[in-house]
N, C-alpha and C. Protein backbone atom coordinates (compact mmCIF):
# COMPACT_ATOMS: atom_id res chain seq x y z
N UNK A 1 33.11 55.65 -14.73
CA UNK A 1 32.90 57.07 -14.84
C UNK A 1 31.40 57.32 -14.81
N UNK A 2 31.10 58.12 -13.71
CA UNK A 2 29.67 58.67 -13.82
C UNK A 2 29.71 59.76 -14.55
N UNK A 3 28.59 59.80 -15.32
CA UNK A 3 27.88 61.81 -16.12
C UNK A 3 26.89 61.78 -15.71
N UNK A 4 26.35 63.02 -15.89
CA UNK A 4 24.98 63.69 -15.89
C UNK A 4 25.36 64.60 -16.12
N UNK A 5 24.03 65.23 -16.76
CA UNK A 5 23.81 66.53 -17.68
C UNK A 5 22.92 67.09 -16.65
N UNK A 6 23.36 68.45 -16.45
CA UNK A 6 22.78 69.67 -15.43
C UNK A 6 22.47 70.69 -15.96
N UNK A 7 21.81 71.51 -15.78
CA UNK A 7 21.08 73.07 -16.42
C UNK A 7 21.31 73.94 -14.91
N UNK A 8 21.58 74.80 -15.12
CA UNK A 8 21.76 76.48 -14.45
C UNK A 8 21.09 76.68 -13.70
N UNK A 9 19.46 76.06 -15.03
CA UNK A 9 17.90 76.78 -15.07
C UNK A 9 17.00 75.67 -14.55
N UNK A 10 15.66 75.78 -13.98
CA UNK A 10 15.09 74.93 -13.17
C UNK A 10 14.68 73.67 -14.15
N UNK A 11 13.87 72.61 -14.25
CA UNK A 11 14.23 71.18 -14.98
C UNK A 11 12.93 72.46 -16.03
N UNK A 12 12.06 72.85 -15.52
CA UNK A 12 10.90 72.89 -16.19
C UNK A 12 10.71 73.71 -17.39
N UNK A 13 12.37 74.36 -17.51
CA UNK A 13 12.29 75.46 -18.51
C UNK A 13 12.55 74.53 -19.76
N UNK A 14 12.75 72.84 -19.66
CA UNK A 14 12.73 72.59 -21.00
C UNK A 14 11.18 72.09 -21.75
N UNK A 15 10.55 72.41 -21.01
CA UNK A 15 8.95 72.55 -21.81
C UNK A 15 9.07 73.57 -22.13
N UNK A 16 9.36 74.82 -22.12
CA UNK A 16 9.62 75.82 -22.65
C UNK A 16 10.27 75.50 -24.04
N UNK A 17 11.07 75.02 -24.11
CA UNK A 17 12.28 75.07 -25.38
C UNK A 17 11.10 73.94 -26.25
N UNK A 18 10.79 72.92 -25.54
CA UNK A 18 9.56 72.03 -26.24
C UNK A 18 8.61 72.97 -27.25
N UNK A 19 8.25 73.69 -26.08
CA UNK A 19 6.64 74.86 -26.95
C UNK A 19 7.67 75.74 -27.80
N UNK A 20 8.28 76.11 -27.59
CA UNK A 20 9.50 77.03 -28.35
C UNK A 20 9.37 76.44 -29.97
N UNK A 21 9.66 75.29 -29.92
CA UNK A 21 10.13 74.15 -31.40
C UNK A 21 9.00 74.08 -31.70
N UNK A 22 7.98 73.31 -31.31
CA UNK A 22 6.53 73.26 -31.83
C UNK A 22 5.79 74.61 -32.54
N UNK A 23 5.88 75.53 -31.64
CA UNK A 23 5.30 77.09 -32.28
C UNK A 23 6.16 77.37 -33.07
N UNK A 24 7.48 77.15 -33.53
CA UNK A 24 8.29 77.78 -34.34
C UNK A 24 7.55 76.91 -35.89
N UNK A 25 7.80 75.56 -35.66
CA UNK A 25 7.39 74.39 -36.62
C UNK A 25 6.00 74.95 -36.83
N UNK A 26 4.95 75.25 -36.29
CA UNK A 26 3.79 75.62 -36.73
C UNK A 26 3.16 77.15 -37.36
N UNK A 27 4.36 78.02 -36.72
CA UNK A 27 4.03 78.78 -37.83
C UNK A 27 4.99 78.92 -38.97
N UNK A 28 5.98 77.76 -39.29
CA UNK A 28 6.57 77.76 -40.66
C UNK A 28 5.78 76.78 -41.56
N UNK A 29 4.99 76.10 -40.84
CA UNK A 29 4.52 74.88 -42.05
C UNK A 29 2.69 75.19 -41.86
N UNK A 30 2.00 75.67 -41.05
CA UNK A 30 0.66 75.61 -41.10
C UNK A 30 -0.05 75.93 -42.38
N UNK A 31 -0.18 77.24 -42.59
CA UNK A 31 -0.27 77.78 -43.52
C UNK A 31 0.15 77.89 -45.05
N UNK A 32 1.30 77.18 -44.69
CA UNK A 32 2.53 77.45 -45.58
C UNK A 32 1.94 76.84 -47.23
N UNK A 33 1.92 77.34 -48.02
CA UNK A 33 1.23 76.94 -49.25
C UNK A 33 2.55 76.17 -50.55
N UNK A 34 3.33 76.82 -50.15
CA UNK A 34 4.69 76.07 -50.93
C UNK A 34 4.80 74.27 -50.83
N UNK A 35 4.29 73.70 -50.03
CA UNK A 35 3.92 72.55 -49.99
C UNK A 35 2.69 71.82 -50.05
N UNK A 36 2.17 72.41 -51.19
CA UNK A 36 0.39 72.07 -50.97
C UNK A 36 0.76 70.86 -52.31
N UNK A 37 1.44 70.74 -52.90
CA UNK A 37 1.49 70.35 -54.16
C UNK A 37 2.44 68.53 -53.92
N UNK A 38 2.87 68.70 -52.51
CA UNK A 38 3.72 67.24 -52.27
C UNK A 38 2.61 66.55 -51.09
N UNK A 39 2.91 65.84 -50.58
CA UNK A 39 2.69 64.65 -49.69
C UNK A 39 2.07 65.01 -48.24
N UNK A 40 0.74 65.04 -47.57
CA UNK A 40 1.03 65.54 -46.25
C UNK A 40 1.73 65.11 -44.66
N UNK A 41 2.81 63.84 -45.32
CA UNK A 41 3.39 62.91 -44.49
C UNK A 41 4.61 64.39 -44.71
N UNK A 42 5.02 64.20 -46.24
CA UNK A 42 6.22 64.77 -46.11
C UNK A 42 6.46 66.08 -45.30
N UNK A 43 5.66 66.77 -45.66
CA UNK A 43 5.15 68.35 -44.55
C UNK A 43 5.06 68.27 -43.20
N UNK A 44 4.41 67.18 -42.85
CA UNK A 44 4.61 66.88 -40.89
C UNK A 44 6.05 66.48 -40.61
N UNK A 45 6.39 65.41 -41.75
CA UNK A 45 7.89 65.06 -41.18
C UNK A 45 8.94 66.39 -40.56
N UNK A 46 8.73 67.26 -42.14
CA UNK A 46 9.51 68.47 -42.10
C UNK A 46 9.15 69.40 -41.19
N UNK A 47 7.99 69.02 -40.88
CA UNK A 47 7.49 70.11 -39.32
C UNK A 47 8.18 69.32 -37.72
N UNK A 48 8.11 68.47 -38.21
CA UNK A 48 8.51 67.59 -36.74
C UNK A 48 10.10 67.90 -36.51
N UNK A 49 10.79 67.61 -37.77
CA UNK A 49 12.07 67.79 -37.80
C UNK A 49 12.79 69.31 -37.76
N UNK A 50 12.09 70.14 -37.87
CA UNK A 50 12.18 71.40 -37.58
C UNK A 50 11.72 71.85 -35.83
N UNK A 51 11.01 71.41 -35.66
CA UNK A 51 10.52 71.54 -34.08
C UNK A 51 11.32 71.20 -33.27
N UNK A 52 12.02 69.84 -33.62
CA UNK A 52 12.92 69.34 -32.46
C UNK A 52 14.44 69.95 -33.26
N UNK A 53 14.40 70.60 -34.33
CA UNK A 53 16.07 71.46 -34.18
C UNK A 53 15.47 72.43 -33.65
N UNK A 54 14.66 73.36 -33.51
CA UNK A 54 14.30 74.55 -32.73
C UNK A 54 14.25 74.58 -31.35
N UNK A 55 13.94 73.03 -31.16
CA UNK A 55 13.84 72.73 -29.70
C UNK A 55 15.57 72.59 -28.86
N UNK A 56 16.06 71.72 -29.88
CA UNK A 56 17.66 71.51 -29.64
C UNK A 56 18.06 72.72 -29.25
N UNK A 57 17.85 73.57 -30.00
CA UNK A 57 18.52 75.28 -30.05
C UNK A 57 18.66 75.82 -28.75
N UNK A 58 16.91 75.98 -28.95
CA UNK A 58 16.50 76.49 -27.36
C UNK A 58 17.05 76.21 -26.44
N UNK A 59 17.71 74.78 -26.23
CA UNK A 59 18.03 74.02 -24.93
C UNK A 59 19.03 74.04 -24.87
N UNK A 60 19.87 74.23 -25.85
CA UNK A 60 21.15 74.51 -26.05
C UNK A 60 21.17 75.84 -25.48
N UNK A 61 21.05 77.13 -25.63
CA UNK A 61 21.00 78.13 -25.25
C UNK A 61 20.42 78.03 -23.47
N UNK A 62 20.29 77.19 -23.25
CA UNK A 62 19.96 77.00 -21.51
C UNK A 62 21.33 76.58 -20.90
N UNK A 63 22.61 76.58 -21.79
CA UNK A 63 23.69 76.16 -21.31
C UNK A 63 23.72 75.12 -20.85
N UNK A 64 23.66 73.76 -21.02
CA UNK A 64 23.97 72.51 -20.44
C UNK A 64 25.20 72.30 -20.16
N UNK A 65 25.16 71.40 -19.31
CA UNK A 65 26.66 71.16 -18.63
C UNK A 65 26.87 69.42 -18.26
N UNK A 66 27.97 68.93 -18.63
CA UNK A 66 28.10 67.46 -18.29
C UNK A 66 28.63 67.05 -17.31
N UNK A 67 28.29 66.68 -16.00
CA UNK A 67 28.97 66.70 -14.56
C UNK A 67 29.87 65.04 -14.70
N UNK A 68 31.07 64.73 -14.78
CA UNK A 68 31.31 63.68 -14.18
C UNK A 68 31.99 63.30 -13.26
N UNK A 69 32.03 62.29 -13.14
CA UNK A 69 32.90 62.14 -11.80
C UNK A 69 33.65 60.77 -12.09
N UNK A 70 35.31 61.21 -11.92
CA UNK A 70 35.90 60.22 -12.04
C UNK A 70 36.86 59.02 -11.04
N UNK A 71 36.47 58.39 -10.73
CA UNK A 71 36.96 57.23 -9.43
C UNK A 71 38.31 56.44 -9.98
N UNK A 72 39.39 56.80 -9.18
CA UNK A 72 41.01 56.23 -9.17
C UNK A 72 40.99 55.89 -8.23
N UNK A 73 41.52 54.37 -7.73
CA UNK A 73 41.59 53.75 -6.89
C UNK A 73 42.94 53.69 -7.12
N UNK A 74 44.25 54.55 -5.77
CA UNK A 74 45.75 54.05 -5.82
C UNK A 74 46.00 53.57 -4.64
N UNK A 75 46.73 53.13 -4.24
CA UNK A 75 47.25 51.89 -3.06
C UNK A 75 48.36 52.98 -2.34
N UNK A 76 48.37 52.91 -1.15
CA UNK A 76 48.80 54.02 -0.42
C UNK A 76 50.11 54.02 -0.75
N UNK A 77 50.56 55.24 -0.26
CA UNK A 77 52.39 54.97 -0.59
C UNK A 77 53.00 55.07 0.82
N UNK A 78 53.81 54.36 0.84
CA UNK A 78 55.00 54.15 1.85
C UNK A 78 56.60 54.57 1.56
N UNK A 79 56.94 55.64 2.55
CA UNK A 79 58.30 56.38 1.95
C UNK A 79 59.15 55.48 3.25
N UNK A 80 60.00 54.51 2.92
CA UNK A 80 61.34 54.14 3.81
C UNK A 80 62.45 54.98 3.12
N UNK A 81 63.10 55.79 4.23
CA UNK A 81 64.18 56.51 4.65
C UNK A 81 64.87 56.11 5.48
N UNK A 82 66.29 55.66 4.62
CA UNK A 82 67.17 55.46 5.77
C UNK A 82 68.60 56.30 5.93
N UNK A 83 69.00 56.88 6.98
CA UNK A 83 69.92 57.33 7.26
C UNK A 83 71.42 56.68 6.81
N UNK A 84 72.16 58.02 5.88
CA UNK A 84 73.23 57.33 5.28
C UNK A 84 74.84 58.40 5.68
N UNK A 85 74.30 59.17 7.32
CA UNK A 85 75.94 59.74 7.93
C UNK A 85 76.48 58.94 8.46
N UNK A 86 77.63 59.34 8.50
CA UNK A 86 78.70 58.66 9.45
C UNK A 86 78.71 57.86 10.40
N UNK A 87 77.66 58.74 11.35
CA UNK A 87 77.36 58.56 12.59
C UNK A 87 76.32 56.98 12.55
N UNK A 88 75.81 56.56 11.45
CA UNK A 88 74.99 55.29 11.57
C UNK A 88 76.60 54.49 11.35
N UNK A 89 77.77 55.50 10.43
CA UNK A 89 78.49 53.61 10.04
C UNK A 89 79.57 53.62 11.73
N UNK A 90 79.86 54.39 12.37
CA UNK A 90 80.54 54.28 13.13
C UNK A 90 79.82 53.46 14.13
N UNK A 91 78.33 53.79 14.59
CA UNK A 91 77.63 52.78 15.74
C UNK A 91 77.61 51.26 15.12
N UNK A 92 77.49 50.93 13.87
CA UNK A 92 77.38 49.63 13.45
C UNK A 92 78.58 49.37 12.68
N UNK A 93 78.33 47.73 13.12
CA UNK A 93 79.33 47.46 12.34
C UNK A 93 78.93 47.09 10.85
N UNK A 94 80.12 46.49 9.84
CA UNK A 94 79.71 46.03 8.45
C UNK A 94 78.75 45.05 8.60
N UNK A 95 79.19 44.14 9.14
CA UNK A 95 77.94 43.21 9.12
C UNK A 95 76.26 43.52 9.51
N UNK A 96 76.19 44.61 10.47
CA UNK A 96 75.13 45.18 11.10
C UNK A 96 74.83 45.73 9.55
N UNK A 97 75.65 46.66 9.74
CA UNK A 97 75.05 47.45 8.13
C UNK A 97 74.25 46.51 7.26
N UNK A 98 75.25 45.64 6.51
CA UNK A 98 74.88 44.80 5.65
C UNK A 98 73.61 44.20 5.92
N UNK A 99 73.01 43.78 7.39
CA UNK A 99 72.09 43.11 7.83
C UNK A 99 70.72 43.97 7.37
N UNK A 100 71.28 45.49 8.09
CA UNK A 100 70.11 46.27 8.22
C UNK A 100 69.69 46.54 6.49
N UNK A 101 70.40 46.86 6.02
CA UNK A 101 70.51 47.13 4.35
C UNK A 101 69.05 46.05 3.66
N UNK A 102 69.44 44.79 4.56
CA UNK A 102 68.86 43.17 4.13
C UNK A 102 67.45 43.74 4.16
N UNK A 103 67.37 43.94 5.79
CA UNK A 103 66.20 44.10 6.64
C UNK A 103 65.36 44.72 5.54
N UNK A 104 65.89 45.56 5.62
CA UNK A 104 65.02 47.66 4.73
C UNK A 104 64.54 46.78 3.50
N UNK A 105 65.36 45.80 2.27
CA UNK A 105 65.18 45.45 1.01
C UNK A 105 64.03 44.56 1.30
N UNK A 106 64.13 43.64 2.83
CA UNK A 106 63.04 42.74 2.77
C UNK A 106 61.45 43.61 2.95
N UNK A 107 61.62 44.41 4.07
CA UNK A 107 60.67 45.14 4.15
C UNK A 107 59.99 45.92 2.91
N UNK A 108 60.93 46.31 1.96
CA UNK A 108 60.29 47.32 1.11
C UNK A 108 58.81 45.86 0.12
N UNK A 109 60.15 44.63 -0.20
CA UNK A 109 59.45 43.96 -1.26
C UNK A 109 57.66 42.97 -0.54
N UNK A 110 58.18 43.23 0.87
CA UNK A 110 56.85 42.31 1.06
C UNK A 110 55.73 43.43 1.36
N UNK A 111 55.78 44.74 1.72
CA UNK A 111 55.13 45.62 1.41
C UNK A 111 54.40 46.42 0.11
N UNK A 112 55.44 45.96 -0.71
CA UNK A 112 55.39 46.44 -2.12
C UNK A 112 53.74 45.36 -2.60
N UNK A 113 53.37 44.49 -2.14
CA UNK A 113 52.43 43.56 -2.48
C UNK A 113 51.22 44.31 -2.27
N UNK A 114 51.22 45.16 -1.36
CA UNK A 114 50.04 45.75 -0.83
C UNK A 114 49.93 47.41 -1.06
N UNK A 115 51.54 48.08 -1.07
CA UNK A 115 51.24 49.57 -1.34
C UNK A 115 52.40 49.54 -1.84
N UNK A 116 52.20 51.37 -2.21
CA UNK A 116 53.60 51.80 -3.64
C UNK A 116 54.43 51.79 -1.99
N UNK A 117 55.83 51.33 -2.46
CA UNK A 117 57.07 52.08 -1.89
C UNK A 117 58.00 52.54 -2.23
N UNK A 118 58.63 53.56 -1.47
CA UNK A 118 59.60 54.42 -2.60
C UNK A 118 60.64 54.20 -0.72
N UNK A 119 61.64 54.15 -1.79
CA UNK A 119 62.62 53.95 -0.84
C UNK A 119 63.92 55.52 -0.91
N UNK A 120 64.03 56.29 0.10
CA UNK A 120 65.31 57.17 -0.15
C UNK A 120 66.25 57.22 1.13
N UNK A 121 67.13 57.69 1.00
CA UNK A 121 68.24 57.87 1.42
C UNK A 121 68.16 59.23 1.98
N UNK A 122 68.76 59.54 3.20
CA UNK A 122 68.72 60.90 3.69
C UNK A 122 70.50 61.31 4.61
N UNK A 123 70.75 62.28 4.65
CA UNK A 123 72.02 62.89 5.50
C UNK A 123 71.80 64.21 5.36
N UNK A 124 73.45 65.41 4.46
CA UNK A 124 72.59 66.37 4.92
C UNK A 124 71.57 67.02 3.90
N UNK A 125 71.30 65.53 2.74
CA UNK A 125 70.96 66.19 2.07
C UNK A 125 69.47 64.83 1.65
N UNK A 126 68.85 64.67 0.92
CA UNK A 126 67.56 63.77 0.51
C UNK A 126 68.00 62.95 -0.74
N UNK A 127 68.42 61.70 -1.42
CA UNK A 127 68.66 61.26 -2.45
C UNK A 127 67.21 60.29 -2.34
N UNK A 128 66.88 60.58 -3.55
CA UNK A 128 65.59 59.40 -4.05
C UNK A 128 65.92 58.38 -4.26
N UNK A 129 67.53 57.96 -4.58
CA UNK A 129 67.79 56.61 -4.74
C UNK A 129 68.65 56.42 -3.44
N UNK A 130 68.49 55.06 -3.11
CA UNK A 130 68.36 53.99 -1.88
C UNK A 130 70.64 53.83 -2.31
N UNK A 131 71.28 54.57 -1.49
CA UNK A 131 72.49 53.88 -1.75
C UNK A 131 73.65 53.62 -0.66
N UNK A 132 73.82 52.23 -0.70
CA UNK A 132 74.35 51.64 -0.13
C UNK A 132 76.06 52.67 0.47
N UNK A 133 76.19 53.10 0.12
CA UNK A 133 77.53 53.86 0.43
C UNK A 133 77.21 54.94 1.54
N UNK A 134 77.82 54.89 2.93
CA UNK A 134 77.37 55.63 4.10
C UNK A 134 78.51 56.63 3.72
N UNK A 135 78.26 58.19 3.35
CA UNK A 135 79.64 59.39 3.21
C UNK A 135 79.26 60.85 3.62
N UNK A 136 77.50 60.73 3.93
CA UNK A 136 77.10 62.09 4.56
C UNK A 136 77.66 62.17 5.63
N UNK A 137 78.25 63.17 5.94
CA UNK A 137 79.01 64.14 7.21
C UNK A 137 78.10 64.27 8.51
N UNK A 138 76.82 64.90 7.87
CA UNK A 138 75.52 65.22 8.73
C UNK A 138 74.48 64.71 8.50
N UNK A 139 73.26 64.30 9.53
CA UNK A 139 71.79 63.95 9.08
C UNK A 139 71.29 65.73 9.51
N UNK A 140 70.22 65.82 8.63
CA UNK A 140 69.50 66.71 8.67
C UNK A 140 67.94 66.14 8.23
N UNK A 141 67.38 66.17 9.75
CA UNK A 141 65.83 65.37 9.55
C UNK A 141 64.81 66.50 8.42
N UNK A 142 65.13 67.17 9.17
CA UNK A 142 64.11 68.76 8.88
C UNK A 142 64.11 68.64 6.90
N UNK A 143 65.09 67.93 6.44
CA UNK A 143 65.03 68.04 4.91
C UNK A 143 64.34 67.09 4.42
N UNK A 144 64.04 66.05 5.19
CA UNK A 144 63.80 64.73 4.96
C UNK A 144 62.23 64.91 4.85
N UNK A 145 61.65 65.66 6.27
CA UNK A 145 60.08 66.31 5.71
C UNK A 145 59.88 67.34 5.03
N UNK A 146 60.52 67.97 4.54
CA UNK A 146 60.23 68.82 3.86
C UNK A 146 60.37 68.32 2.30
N UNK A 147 61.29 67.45 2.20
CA UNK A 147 61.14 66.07 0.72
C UNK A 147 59.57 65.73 0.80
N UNK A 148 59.74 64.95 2.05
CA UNK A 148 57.95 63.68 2.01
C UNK A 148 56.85 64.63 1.86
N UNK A 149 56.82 66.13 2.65
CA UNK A 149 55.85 67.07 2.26
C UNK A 149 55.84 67.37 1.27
N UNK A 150 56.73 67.77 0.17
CA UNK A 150 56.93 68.24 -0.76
C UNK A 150 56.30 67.28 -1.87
N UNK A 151 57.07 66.42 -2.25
CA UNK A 151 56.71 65.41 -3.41
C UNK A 151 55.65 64.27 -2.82
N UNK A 152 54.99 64.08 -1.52
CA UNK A 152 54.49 63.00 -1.18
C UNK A 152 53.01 63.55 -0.77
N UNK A 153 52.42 65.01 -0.85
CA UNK A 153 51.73 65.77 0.22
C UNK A 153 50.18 65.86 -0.30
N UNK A 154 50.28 65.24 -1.90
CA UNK A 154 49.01 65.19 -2.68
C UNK A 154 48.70 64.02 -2.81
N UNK A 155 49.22 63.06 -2.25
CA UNK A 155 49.09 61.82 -2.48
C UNK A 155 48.83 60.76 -1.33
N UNK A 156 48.02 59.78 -1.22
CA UNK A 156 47.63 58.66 -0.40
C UNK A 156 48.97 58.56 0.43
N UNK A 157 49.87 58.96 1.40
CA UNK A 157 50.55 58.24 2.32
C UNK A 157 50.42 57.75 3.28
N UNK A 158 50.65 56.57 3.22
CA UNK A 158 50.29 55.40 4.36
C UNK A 158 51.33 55.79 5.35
N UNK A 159 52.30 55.55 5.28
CA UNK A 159 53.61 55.61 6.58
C UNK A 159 54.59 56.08 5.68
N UNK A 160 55.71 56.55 6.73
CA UNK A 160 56.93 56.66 6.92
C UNK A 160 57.69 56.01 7.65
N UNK A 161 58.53 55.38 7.65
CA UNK A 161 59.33 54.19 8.21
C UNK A 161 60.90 55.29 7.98
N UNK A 162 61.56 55.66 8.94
CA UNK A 162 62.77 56.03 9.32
C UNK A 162 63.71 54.88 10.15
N UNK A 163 64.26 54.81 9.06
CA UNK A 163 65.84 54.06 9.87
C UNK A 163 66.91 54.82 10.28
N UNK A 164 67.49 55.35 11.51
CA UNK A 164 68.22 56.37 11.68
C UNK A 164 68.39 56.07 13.40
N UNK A 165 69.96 56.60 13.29
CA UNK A 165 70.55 56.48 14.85
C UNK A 165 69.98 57.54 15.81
N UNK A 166 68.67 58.45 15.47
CA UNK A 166 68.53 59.12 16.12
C UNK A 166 69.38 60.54 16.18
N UNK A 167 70.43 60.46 16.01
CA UNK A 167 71.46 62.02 16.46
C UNK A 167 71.04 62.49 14.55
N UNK A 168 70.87 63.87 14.77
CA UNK A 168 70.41 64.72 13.93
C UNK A 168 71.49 65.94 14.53
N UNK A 169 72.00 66.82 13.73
CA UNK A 169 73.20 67.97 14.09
C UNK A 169 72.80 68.90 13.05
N UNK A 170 71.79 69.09 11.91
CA UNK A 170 71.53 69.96 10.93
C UNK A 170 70.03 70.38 11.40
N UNK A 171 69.43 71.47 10.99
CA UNK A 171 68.10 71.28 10.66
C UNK A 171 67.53 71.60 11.69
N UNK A 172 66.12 72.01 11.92
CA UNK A 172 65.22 72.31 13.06
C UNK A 172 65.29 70.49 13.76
N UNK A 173 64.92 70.70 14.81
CA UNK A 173 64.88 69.44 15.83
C UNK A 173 63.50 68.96 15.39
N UNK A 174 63.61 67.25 14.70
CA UNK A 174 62.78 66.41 14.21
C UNK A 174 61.23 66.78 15.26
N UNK A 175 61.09 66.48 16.36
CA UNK A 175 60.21 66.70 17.60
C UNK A 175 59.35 67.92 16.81
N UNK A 176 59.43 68.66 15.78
CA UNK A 176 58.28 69.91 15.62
C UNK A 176 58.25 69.77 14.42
């Protein structure tokens, strides 16, 4: 974490607040006869220590401000989406399925070494969890970005990886 302390006002107005504390300290103790009777260490101390709270004051009243700046280093994220209508279980078979299912789990974990991945499920609707059961009716792409825009749109995304037969029947046409 970096700071620095900034003023409003140009650097030079704190010689100002300096002479400010000093003239305040000198005309409370110069003259001042209530201390003629103690120490003349103790009287400068109490002048010194009065100068620099007068000075504090002053500078305080210049409004200071503490600038920092704070550095998060996160590892990009990667959203795999895979298509879970009909239309993927009818082109493949179980075993295909099962394969591709493999594929997606291998991909997520050797990626996972290097960036976040979040794995969801899409048809006609967006599930955040990854599930094996193909029963959506329809894919609808158009929901699928409007998910990754939505929850993904403030954040480092590296890729999107879509697994999908291509045929989409809901939704504006993926292409825009």
């Amino acid at each position: 974490m970096i700071g620095s302390i900034s003023f409003s006002y140009p650097w030079w107005y704190l010689g100002f607040c300096l002479l400010a504390g000093v003239a305040y300290a000198l005309a409370m103790y110069y003259r001042e006869k209530k201390f003629a009777d103690h120490s003349a260490w103790l009287k400068r101390g109490m002048a010194i220590l009065r100068a620099l709270a007068a000075a504090l004051i002053s500078l305080l009243l210049l409004a200071p401000f503490i600038k920092t700046v704070k550095e998060e280093i996160k590892n990009p994220v990667i959203v795999i989406a895979s298509d879970i209508s009909e239309s993927v279980k009818t082109s493949l078979s179980s075993d295909r399925q099962a394969a591709l299912r493999k594929a997606l789990n291998n991909l997520s974990e050797k990626l996972s070494e290097k960036y976040d991945v979040r794995q969801v499920a899409f048809g006609s609707k967006v599930y955040p969890e990854v599930s094996d059961t193909i029963s959506d009716r329809s894919t609808d792409m158009s929901k699928l970005f409007t998910y990754i825009s939505d929850n993904y749109a403030d954040q480092n995304l590296g890729a999107v990886v879509m697994c999908t037969d291509g045929i989409y029947n809901e939704g504006s046409n993926p292409l825009y």
